[in-house]
C-alpha atoms as a PDB file:
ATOM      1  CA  UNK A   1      -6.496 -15.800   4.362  1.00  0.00           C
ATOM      2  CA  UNK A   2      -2.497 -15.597   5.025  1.00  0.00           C
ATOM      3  CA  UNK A   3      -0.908 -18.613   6.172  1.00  0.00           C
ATOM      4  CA  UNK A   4       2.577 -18.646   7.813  1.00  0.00           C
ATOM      5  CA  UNK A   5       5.201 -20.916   6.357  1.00  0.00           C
ATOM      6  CA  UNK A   6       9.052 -21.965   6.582  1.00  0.00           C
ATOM      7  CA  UNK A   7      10.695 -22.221   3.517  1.00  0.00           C
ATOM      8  CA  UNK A   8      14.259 -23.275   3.280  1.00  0.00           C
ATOM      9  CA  UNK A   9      16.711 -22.359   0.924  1.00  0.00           C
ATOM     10  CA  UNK A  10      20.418 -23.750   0.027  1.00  0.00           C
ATOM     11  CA  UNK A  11      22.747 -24.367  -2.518  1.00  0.00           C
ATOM     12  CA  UNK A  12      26.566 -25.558  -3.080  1.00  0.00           C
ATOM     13  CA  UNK A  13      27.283 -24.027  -6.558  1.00  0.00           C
ATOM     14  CA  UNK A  14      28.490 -20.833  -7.820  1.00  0.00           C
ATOM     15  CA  UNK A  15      28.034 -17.746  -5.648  1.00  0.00           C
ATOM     16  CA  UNK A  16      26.437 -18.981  -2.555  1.00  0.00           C
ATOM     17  CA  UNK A  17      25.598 -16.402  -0.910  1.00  0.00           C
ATOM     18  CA  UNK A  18      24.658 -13.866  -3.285  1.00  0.00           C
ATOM     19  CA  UNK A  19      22.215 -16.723  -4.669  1.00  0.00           C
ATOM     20  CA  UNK A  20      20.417 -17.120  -1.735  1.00  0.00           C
ATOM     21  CA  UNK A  21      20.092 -13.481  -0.560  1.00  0.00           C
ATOM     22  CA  UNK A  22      18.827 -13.179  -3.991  1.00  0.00           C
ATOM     23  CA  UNK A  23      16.525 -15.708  -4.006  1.00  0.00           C
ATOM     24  CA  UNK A  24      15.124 -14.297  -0.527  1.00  0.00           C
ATOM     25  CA  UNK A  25      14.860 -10.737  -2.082  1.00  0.00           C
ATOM     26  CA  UNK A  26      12.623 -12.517  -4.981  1.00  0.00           C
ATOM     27  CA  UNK A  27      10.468 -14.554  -2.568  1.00  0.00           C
ATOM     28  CA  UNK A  28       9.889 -11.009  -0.520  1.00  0.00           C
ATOM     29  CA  UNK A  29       8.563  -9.501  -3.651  1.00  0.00           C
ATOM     30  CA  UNK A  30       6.080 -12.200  -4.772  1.00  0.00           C
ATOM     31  CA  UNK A  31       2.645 -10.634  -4.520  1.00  0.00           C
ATOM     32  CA  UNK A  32       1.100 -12.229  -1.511  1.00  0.00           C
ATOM     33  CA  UNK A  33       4.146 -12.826   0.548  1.00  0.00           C
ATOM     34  CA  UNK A  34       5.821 -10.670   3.536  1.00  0.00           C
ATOM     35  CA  UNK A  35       8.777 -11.722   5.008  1.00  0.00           C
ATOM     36  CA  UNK A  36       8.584 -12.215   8.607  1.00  0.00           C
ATOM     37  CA  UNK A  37      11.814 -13.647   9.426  1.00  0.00           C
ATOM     38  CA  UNK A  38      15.593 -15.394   8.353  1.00  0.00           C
ATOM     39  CA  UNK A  39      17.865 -17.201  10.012  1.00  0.00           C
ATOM     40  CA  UNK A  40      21.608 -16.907  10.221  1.00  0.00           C
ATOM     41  CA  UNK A  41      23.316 -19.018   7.078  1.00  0.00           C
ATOM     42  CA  UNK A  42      25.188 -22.484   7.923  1.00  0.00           C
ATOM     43  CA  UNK A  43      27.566 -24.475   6.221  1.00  0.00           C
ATOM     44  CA  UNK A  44      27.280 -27.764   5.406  1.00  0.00           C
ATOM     45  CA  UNK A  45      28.841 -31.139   3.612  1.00  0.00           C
ATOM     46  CA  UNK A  46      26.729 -32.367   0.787  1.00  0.00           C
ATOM     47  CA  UNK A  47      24.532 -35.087   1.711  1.00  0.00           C
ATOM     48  CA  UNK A  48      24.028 -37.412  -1.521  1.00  0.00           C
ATOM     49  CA  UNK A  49      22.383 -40.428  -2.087  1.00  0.00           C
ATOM     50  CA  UNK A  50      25.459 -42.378  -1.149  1.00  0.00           C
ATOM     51  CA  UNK A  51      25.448 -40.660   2.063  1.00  0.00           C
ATOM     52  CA  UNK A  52      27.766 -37.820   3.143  1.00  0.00           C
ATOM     53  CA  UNK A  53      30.565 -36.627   0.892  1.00  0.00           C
ATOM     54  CA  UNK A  54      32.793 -34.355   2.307  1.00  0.00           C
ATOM     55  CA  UNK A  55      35.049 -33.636  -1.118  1.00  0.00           C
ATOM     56  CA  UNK A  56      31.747 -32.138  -3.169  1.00  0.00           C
ATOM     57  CA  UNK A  57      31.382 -28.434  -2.541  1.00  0.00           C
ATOM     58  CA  UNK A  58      29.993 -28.096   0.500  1.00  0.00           C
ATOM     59  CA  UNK A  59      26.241 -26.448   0.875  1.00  0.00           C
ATOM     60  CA  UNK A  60      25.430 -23.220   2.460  1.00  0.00           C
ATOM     61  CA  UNK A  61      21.749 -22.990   3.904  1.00  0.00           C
ATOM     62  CA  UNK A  62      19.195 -20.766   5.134  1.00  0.00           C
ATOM     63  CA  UNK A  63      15.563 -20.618   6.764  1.00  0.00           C
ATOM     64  CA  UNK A  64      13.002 -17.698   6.300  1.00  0.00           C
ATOM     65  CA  UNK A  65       9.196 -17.462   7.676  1.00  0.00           C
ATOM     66  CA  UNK A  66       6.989 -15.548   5.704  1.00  0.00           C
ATOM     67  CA  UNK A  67       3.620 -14.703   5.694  1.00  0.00           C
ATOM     68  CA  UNK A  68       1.444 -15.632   2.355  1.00  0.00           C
ATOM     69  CA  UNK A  69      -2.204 -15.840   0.931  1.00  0.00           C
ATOM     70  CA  UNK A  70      -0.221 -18.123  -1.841  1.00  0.00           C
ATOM     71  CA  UNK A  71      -2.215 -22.002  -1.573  1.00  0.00           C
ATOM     72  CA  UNK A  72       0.804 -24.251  -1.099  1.00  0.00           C
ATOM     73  CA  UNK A  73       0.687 -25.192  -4.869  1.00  0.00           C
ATOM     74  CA  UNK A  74       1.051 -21.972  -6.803  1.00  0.00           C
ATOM     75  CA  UNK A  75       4.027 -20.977  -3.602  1.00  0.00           C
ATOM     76  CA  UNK A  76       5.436 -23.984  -4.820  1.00  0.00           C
ATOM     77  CA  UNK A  77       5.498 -22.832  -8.665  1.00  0.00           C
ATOM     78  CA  UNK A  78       6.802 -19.793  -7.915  1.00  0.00           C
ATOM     79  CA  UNK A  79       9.849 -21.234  -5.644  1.00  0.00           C
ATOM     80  CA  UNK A  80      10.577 -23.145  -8.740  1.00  0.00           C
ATOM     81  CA  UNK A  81      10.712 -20.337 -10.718  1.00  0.00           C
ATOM     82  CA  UNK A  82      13.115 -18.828  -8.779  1.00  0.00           C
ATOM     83  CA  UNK A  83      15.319 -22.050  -8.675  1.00  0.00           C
ATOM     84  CA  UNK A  84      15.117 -22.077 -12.427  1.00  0.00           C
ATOM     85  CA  UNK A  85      15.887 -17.858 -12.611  1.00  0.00           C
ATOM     86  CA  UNK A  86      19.124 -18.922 -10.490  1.00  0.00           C
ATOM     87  CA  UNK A  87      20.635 -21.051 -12.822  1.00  0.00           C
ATOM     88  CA  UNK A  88      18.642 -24.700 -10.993  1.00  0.00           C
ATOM     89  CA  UNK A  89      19.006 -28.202 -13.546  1.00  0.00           C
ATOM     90  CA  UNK A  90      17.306 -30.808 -11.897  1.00  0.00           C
ATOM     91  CA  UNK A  91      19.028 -33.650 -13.464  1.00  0.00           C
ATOM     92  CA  UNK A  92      20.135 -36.085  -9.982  1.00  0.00           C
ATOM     93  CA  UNK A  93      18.409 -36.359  -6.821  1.00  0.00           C
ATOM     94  CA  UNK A  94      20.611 -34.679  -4.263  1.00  0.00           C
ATOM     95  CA  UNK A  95      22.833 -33.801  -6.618  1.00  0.00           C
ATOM     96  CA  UNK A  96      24.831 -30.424  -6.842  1.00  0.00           C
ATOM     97  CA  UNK A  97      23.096 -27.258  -7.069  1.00  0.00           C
ATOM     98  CA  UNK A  98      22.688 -23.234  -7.393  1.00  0.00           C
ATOM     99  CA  UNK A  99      19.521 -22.711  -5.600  1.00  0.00           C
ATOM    100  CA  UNK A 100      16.890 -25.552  -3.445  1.00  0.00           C
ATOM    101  CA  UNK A 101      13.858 -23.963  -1.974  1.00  0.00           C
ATOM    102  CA  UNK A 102      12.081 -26.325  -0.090  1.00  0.00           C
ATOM    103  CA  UNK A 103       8.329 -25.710   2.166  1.00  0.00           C
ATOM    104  CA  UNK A 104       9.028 -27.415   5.255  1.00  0.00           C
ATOM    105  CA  UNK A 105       5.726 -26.173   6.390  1.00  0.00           C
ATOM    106  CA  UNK A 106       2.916 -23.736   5.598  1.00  0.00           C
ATOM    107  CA  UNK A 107       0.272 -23.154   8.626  1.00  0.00           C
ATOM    108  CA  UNK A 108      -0.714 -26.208  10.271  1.00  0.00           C
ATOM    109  CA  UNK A 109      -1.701 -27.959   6.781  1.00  0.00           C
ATOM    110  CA  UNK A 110      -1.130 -31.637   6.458  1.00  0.00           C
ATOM    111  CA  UNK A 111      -0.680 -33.107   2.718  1.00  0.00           C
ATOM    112  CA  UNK A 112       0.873 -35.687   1.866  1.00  0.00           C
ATOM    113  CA  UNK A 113       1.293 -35.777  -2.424  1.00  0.00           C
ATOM    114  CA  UNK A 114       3.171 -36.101  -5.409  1.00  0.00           C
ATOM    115  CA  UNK A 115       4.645 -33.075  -5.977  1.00  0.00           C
ATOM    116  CA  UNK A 116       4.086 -31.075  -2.389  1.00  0.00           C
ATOM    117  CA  UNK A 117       4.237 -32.820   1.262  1.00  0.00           C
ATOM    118  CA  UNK A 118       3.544 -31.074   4.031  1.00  0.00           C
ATOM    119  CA  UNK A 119       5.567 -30.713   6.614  1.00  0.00           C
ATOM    120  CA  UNK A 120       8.400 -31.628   4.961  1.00  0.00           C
ATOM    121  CA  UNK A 121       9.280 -35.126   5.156  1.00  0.00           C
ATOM    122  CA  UNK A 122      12.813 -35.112   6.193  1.00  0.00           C
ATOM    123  CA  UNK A 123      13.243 -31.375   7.632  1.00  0.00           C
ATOM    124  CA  UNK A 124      13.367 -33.228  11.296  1.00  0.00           C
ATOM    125  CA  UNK A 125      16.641 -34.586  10.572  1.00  0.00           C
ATOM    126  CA  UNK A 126      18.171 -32.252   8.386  1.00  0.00           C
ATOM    127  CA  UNK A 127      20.618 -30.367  10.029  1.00  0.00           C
ATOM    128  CA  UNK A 128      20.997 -27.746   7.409  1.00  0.00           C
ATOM    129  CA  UNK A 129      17.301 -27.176   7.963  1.00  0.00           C
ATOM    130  CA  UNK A 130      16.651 -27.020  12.086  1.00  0.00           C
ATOM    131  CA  UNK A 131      19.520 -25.419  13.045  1.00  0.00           C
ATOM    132  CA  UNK A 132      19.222 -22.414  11.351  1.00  0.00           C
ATOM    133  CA  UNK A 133      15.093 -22.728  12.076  1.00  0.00           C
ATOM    134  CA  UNK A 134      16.118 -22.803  15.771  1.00  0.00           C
ATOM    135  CA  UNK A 135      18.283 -19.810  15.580  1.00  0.00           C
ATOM    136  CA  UNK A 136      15.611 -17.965  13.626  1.00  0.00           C
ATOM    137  CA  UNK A 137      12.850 -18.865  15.935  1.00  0.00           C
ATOM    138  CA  UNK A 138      14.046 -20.702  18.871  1.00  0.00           C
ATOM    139  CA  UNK A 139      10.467 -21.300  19.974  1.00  0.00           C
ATOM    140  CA  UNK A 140       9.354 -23.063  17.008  1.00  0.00           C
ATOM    141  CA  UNK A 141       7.221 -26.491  17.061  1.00  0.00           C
ATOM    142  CA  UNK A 142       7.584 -29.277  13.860  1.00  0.00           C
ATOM    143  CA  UNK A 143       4.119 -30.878  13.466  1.00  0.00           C
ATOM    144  CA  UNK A 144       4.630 -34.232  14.394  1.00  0.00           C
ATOM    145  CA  UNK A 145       8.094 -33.636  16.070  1.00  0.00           C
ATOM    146  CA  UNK A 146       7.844 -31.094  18.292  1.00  0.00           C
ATOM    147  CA  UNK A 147      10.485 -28.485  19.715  1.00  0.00           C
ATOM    148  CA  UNK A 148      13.013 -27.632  16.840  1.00  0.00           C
ATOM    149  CA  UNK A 149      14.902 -26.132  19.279  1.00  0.00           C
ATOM    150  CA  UNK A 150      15.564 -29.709  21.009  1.00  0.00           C
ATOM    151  CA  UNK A 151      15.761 -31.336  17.297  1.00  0.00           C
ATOM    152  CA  UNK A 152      18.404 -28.556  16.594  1.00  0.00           C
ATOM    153  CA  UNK A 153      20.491 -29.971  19.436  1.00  0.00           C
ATOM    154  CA  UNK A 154      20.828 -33.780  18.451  1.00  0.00           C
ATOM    155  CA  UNK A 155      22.168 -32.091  14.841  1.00  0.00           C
ATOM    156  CA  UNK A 156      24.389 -28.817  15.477  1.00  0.00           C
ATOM    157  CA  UNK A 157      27.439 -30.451  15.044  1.00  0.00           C
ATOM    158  CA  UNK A 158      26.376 -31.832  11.685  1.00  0.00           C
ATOM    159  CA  UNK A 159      26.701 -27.419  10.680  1.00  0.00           C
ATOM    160  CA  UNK A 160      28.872 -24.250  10.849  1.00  0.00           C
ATOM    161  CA  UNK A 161      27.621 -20.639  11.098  1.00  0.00           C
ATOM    162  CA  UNK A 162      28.901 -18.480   8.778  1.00  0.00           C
END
């Protein structure tokens, strides 16, 4: 059965947005996913451990909605294979990349685990993740937070359209 799920994608190294419109193109042609829908792309400063730092490159971002009989797991695997096929070292936690492609959500499915949560954790606060959700699908809900439309609000200012 095909589930519907928001994946977000970003990056602050190399080619931005070439990366991510290839990235997209690869996640489109994954047997078991269609892509429904993507949002503009926003620009962002990095957000690091330390906080905010507005001298690192700064991050471009994106949302898509696609439909897939992929269990959350195995669309997980193959997101990572894409990060890795785009040049992705995971060597700090938030540190610089060429390619992050987070599931903020997939159906209504709740899981909370080691390697996969579900929703996301953080997507409610990340600017770089509900604006460009809202824009995409302005009528969109966040399990446990409601309207992203109204989340997008409290955080627009935190992101630039491209």
């Amino acid at each position: 059965m095909a589930e519907v799920a928001v994946l977000a994608l970003g990056g602050n190294l190399g080619d931005r947005k070439k990366t991510i419109k290839s990235a997209i193109k690869q996640i489109k042609d994954l047997d078991g996913v269609v892509l429904l829908k993507k949002s503009p792309l926003f620009e962002s400063f990095a957000a690091t451990t330390e906080g905010v730092d507005e001298k690192a490159p700064r991050y471009l971002n994106g949302v898509i909605q696609i439909e897939t009989t992929l269990k959350p797991g195995l669309l997980l695997t193959k997101l990572r294979e894409i990060e890795t096929n785009h040049g992705r070292v995971r060597l700090e936690r938030w540190g610089s990349r060429t390619l992050d492609i987070d599931i903020i959500t997939y159906g209504s499915e709740i899981k909370s685990g080691k390697r996969l949560t579900l929703p996301h954790p953080r997507a409610y606060e990340r600017a770089f993740v509900i604006v460009p959700w809202a824009a995409m699908d302005p009528s969109a809900k966040l399990l446990g937070h409601g309207s992203v439309a109204a989340l997008a609000e409290d955080l627009k200012s935190q992101v630039w359209e491209i």
